[in-house]
C-alpha atoms as a PDB file:
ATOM      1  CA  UNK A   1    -180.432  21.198 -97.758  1.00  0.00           C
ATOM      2  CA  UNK A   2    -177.612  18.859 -98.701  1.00  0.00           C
ATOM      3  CA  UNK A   3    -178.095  14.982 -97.829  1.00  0.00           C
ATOM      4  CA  UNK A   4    -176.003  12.175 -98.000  1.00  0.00           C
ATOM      5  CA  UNK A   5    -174.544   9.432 -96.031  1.00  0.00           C
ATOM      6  CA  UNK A   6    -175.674  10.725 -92.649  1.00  0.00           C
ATOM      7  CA  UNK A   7    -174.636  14.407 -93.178  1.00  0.00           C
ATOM      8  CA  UNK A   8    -176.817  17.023 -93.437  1.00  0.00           C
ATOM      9  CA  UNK A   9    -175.547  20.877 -94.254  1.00  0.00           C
ATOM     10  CA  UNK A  10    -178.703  22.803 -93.444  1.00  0.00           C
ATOM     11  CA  UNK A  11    -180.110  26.177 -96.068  1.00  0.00           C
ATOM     12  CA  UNK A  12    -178.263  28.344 -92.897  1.00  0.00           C
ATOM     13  CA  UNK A  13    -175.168  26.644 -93.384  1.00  0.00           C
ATOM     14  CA  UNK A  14    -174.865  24.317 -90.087  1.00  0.00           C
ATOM     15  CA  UNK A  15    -173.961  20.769 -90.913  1.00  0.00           C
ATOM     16  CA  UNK A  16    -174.716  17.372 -88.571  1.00  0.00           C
ATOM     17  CA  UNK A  17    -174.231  13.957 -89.106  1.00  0.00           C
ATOM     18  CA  UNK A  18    -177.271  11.688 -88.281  1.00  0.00           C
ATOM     19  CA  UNK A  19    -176.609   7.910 -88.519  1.00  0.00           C
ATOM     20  CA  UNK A  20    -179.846   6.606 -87.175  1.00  0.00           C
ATOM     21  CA  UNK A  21    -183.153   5.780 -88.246  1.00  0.00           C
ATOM     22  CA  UNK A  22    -186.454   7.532 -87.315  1.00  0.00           C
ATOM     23  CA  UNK A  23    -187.954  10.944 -88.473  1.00  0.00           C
ATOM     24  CA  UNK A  24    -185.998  14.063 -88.859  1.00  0.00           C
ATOM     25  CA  UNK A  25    -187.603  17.479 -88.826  1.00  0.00           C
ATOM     26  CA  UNK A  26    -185.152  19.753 -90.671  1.00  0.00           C
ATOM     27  CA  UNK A  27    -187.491  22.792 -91.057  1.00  0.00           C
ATOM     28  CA  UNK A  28    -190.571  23.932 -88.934  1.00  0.00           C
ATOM     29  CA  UNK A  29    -191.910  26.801 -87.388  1.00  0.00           C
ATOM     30  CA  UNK A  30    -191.604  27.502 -84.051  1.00  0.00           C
ATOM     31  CA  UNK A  31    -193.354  30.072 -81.483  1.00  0.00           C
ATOM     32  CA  UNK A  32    -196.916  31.143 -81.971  1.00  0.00           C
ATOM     33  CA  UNK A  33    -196.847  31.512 -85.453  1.00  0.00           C
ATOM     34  CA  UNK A  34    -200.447  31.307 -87.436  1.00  0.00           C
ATOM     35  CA  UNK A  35    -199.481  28.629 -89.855  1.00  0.00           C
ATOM     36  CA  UNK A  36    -197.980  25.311 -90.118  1.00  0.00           C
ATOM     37  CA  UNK A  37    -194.664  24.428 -92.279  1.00  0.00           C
ATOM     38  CA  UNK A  38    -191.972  21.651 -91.468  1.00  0.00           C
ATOM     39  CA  UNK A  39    -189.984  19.615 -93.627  1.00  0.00           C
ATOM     40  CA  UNK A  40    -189.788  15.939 -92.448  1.00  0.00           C
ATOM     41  CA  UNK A  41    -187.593  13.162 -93.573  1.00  0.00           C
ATOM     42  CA  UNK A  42    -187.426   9.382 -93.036  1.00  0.00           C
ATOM     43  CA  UNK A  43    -184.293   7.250 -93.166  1.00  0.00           C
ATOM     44  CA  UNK A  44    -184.373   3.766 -93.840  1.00  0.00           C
ATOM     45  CA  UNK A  45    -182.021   1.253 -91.358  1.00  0.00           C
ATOM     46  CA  UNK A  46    -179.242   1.409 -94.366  1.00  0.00           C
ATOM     47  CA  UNK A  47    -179.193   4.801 -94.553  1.00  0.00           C
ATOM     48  CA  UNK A  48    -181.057   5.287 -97.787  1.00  0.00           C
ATOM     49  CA  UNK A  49    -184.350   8.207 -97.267  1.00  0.00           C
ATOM     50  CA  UNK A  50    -187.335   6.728 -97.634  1.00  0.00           C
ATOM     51  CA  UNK A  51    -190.158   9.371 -97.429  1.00  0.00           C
ATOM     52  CA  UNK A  52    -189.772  13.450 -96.975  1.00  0.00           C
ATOM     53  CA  UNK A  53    -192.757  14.777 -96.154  1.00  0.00           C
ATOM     54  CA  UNK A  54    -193.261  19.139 -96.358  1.00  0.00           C
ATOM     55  CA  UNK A  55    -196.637  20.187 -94.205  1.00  0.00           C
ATOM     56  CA  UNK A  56    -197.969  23.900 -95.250  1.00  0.00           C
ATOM     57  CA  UNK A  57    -200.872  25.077 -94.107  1.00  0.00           C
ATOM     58  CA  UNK A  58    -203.360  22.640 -94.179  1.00  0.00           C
ATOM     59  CA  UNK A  59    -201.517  20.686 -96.984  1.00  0.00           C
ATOM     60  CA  UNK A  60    -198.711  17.775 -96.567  1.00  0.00           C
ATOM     61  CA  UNK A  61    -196.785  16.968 -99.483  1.00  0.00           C
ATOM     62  CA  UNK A  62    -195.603  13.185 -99.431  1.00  0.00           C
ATOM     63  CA  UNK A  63    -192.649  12.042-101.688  1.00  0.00           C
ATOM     64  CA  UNK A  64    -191.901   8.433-101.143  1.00  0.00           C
ATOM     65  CA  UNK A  65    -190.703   5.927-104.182  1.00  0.00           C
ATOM     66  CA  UNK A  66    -191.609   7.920-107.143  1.00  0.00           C
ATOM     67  CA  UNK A  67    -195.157   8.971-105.735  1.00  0.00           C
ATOM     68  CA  UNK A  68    -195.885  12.883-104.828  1.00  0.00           C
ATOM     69  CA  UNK A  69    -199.205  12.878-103.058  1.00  0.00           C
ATOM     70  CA  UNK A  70    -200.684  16.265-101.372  1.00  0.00           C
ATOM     71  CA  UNK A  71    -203.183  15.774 -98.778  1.00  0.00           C
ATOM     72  CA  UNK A  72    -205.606  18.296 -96.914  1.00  0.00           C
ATOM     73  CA  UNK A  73    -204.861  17.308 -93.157  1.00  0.00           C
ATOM     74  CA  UNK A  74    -206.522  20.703 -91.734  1.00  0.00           C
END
């Protein structure tokens, strides 16, 4: 995953530009599968991300500032 200034080239090589600011899910599972895994980041209004958050399992990783908390959500 490559980030900067609104453009994003993904680990599978697509790229996409995403100006705005709200929650982007870059990575998840989909279908029935029997565990949980996404990849989440937040963009600020000038651009600048302001939290990534990685869910596995019953874990969440948060890295916001320079603070790396894991939780136990499950």
């Amino acid at each position: 995953l490559h980030v900067g200034a609104g453009h994003f080239s993904t680990f599978d090589g697509h790229t996409y530009d995403f100006s705005g600011t709200c929650n982007y899910v870059f990575a998840a599972v989909c279908k029935d599968a029997p565990s949980t895994f996404s990849v989440q980041l937040r963009r600020e209004p000038a651009g600048n991300i302001s939290r990534i958050i990685v869910e596995l399992g019953a874990s969440a990783v948060t890295v916001q500032d320079t603070v790396i908390t894991i939780k136990d959500v499950g």
